[in-house]
PDB file of N, CA and C in Angstrom:
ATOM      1  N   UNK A   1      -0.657  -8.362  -4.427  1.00  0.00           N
ATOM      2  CA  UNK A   1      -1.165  -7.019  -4.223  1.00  0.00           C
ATOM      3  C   UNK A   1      -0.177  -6.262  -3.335  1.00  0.00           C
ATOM      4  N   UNK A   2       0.524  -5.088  -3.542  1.00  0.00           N
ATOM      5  CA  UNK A   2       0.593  -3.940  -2.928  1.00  0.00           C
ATOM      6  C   UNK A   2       0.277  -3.557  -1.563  1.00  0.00           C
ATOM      7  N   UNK A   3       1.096  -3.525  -0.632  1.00  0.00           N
ATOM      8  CA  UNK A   3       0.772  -2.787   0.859  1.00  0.00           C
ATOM      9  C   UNK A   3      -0.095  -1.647   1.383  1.00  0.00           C
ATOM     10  N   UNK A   4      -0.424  -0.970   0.138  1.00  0.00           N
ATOM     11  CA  UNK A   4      -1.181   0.098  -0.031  1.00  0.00           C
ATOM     12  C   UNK A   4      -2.652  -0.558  -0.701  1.00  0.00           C
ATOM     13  N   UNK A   5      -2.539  -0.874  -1.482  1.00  0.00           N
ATOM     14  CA  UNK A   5      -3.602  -1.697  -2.153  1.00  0.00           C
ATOM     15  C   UNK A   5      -4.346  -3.014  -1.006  1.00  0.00           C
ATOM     16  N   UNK A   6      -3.889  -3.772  -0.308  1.00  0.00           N
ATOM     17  CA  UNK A   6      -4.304  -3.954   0.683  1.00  0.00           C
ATOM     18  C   UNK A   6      -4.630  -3.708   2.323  1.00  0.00           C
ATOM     19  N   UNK A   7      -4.240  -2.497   2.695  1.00  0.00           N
ATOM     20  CA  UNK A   7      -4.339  -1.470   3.512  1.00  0.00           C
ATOM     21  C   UNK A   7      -5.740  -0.705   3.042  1.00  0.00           C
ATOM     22  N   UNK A   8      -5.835  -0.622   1.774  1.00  0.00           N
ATOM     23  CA  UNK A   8      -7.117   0.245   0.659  1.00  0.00           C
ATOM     24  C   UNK A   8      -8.601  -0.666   1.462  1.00  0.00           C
ATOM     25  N   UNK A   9      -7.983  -1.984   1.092  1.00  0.00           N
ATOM     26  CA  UNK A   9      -9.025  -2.984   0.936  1.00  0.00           C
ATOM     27  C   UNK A   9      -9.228  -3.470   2.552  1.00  0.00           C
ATOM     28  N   UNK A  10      -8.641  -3.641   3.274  1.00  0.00           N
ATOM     29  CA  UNK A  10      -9.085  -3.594   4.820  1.00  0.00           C
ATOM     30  C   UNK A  10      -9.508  -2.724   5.265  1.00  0.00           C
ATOM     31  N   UNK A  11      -9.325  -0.629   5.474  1.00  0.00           N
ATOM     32  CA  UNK A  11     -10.030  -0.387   5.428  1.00  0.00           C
ATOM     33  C   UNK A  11     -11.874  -0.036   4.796  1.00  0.00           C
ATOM     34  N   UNK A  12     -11.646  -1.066   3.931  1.00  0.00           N
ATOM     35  CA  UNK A  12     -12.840  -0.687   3.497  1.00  0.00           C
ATOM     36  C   UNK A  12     -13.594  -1.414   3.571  1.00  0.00           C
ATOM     37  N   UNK A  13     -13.138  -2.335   4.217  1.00  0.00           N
ATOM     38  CA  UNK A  13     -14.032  -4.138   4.766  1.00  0.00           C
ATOM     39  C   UNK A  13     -14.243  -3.260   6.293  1.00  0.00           C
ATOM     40  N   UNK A  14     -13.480  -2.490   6.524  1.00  0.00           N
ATOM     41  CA  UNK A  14     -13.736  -2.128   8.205  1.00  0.00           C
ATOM     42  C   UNK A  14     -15.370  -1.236   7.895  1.00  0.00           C
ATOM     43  N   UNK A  15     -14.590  -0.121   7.587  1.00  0.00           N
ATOM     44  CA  UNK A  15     -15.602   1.113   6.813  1.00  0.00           C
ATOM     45  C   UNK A  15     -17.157   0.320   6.520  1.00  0.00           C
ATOM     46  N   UNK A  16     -17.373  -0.959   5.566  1.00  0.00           N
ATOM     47  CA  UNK A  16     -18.313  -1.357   5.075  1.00  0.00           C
ATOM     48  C   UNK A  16     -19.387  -1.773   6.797  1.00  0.00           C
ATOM     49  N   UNK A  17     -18.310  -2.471   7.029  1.00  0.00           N
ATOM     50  CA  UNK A  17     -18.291  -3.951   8.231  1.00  0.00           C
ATOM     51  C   UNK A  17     -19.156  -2.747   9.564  1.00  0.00           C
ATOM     52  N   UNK A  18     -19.226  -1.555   9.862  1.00  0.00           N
ATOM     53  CA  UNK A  18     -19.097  -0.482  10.962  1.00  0.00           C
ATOM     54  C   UNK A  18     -20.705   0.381  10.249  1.00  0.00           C
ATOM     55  N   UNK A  19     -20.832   0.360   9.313  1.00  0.00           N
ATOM     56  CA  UNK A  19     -21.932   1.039   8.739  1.00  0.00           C
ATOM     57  C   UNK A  19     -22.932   0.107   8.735  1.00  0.00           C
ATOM     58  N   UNK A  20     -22.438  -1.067   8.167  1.00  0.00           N
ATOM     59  CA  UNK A  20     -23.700  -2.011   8.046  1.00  0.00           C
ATOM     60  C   UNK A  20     -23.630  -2.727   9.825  1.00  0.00           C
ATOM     61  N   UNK A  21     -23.341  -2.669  10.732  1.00  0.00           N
ATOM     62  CA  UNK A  21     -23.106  -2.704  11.953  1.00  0.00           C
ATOM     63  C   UNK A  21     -23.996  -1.695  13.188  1.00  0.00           C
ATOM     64  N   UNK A  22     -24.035  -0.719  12.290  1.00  0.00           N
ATOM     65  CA  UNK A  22     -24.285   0.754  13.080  1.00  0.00           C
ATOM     66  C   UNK A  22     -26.068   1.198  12.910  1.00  0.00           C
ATOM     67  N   UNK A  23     -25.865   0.874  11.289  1.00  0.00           N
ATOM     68  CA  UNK A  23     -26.979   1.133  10.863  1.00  0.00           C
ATOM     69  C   UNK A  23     -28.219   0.451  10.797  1.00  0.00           C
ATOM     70  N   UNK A  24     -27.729  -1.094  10.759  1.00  0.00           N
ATOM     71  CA  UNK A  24     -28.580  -2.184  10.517  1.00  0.00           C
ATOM     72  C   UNK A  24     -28.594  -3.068  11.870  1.00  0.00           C
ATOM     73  N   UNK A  25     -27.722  -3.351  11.728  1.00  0.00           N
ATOM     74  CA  UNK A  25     -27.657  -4.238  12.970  1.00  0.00           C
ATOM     75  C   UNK A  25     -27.868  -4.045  14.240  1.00  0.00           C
ATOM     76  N   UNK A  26     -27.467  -3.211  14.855  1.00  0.00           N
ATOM     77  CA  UNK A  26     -28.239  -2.495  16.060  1.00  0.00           C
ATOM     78  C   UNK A  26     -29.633  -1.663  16.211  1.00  0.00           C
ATOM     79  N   UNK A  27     -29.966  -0.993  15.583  1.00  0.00           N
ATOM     80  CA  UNK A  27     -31.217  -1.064  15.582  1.00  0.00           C
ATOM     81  C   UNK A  27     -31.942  -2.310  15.422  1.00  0.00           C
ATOM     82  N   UNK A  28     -32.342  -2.759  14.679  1.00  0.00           N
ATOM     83  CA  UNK A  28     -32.848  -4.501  14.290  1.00  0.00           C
ATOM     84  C   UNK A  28     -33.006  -4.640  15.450  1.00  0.00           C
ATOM     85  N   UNK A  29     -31.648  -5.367  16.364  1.00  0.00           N
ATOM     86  CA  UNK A  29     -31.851  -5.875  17.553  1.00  0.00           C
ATOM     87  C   UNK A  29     -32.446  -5.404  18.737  1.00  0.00           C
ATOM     88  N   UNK A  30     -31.799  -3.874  18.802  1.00  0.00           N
ATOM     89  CA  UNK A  30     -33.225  -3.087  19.841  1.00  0.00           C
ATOM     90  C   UNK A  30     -34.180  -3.182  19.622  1.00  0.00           C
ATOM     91  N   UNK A  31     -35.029  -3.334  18.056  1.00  0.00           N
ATOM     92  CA  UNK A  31     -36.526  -3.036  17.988  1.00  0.00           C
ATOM     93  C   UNK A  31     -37.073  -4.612  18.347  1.00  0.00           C
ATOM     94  N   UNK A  32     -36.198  -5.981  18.035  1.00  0.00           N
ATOM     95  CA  UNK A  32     -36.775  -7.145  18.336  1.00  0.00           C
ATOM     96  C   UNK A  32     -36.644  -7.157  19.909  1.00  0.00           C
ATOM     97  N   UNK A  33     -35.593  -6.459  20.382  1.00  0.00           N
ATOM     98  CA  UNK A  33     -35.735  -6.750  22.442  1.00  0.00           C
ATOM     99  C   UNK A  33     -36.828  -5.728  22.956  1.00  0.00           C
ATOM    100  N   UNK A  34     -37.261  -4.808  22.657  1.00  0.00           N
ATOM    101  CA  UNK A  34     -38.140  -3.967  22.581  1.00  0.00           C
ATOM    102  C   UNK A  34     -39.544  -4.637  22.585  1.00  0.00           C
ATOM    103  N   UNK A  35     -39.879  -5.273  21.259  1.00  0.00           N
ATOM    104  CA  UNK A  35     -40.723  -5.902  20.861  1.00  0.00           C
ATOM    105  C   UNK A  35     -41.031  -7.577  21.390  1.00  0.00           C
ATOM    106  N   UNK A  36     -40.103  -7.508  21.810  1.00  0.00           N
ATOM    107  CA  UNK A  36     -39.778  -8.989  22.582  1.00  0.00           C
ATOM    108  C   UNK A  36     -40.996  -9.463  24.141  1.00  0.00           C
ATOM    109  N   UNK A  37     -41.075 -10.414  24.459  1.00  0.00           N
ATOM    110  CA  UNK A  37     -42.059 -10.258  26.147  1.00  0.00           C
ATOM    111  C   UNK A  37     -40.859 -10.489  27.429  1.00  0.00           C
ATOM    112  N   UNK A  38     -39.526 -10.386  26.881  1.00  0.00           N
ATOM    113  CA  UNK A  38     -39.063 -10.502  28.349  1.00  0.00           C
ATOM    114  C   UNK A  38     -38.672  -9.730  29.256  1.00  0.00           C
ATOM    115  N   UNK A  39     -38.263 -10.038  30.561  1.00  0.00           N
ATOM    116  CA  UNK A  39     -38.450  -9.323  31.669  1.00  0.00           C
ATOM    117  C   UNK A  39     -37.595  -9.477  32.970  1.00  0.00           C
ATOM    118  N   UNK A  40     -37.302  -8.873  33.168  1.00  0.00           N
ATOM    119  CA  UNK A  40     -36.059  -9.102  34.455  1.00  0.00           C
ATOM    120  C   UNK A  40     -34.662  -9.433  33.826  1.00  0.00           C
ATOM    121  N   UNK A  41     -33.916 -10.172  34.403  1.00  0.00           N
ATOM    122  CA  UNK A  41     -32.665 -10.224  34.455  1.00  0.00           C
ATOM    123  C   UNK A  41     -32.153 -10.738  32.903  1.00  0.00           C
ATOM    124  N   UNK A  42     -33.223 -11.211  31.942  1.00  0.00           N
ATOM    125  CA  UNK A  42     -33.308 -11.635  30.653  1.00  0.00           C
ATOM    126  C   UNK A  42     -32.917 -10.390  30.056  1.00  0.00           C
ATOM    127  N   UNK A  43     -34.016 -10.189  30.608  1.00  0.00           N
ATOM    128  CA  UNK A  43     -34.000  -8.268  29.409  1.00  0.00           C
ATOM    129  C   UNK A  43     -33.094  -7.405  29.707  1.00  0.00           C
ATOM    130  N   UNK A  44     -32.450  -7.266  30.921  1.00  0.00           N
ATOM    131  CA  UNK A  44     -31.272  -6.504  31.019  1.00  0.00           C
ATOM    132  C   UNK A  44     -30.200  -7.129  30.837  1.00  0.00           C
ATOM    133  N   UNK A  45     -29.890  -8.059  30.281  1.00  0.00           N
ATOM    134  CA  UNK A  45     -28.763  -8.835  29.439  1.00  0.00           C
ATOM    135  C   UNK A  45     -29.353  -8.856  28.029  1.00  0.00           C
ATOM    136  N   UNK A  46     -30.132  -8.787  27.231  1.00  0.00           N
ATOM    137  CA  UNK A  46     -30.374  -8.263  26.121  1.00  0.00           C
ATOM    138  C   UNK A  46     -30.570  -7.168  25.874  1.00  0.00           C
ATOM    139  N   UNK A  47     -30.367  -5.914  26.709  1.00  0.00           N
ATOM    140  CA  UNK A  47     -30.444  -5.101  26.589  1.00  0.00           C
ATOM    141  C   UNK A  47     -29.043  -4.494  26.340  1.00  0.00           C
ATOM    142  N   UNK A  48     -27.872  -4.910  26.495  1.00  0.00           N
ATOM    143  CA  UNK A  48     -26.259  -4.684  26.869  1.00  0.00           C
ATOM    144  C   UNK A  48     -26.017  -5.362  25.384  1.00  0.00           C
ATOM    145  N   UNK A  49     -26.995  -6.034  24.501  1.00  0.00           N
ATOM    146  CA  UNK A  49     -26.771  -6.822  23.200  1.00  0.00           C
ATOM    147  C   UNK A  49     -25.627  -6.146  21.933  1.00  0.00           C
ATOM    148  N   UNK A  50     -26.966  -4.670  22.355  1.00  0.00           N
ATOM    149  CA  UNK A  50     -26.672  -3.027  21.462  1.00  0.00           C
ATOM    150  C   UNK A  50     -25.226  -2.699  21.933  1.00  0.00           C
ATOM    151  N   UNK A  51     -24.787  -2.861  22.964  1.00  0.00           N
ATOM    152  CA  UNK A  51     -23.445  -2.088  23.422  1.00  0.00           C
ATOM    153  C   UNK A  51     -22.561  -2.779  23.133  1.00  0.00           C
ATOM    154  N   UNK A  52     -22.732  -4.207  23.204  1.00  0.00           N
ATOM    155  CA  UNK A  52     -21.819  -4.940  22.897  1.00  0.00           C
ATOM    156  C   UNK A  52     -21.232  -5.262  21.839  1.00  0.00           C
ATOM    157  N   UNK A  53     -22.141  -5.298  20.568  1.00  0.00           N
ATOM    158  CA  UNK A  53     -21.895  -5.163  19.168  1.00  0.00           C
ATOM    159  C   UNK A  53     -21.124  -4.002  18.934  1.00  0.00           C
ATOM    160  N   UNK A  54     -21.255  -2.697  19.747  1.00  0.00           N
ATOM    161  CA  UNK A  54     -20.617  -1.363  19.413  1.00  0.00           C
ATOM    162  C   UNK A  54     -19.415  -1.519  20.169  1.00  0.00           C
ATOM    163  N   UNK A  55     -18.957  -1.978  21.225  1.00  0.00           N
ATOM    164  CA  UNK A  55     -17.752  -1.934  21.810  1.00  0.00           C
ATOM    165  C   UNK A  55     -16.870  -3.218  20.394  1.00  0.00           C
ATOM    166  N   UNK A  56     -17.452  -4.212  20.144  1.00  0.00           N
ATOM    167  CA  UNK A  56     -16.457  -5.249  19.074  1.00  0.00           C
ATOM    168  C   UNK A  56     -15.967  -4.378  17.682  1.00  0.00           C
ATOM    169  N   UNK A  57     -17.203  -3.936  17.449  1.00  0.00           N
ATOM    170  CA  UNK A  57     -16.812  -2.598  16.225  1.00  0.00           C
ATOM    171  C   UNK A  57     -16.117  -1.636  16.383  1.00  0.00           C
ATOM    172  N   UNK A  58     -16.094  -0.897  17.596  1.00  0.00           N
ATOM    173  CA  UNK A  58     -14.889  -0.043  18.165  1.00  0.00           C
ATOM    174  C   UNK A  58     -13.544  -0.614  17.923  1.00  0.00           C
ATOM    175  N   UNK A  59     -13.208  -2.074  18.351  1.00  0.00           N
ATOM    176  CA  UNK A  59     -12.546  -2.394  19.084  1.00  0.00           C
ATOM    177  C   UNK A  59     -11.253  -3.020  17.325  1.00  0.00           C
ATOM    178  N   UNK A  60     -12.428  -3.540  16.783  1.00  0.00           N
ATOM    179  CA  UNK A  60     -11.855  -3.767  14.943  1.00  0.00           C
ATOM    180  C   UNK A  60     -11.221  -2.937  14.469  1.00  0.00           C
ATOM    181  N   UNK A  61     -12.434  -1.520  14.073  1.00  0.00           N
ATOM    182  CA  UNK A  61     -11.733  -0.618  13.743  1.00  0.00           C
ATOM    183  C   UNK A  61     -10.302   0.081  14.537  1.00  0.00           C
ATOM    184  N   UNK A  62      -9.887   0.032  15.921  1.00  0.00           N
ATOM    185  CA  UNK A  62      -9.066   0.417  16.526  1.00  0.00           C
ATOM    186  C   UNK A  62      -7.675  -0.210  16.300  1.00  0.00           C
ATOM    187  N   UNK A  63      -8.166  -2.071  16.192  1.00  0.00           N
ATOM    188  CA  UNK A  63      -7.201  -2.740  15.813  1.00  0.00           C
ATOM    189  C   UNK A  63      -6.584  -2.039  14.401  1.00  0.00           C
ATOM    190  N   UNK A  64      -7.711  -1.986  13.374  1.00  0.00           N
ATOM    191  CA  UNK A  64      -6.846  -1.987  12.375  1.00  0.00           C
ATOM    192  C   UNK A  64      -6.079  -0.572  11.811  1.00  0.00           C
ATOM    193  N   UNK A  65      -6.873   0.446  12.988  1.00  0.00           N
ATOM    194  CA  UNK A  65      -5.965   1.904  12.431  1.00  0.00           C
ATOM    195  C   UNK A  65      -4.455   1.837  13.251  1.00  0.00           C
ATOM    196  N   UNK A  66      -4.738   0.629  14.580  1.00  0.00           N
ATOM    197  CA  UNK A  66      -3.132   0.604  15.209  1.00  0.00           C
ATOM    198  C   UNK A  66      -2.083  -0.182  14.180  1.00  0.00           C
ATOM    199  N   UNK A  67      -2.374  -1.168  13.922  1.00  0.00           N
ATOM    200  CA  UNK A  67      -1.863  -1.863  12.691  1.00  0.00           C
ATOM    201  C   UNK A  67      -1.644  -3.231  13.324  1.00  0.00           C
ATOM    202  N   UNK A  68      -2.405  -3.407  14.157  1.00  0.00           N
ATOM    203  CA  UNK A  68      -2.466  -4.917  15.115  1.00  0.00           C
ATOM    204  C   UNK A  68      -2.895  -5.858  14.004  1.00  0.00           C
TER     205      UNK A  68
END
């Protein structure tokens, strides 16, 4: 395959990988810590769950528009 043709196809594993990430996956997990019974120092480390998934997805997509 083509440098372009696989450049095509990584962004679009990113693109896919960031939507189904954004959309699905973080919510999900807020509504189960939400819905969850814990409390104190538990829950505010599952609570950082949501941010953390969004900083790794940041961090992919960043890699791959630098060309790391």
């Amino acid at each position: 395959m083509n440098k372009k043709g696989q450049l095509v196809r990584a962004l679009l594993g990113v693109l896919v990988g960031t939507i189904v990430g954004v959309a699905v996956v973080i919510p999900v997990i807020q509504d189960v810590i939400e819905n969850s019974a814990v409390t104190g120092t538990t829950a505010t480390i599952l609570n950082y769950l949501g941010l953390m998934i969004a900083v790794v997805l940041f961090t992919t997509v960043a890699m791959m528009v630098g060309g790391n």
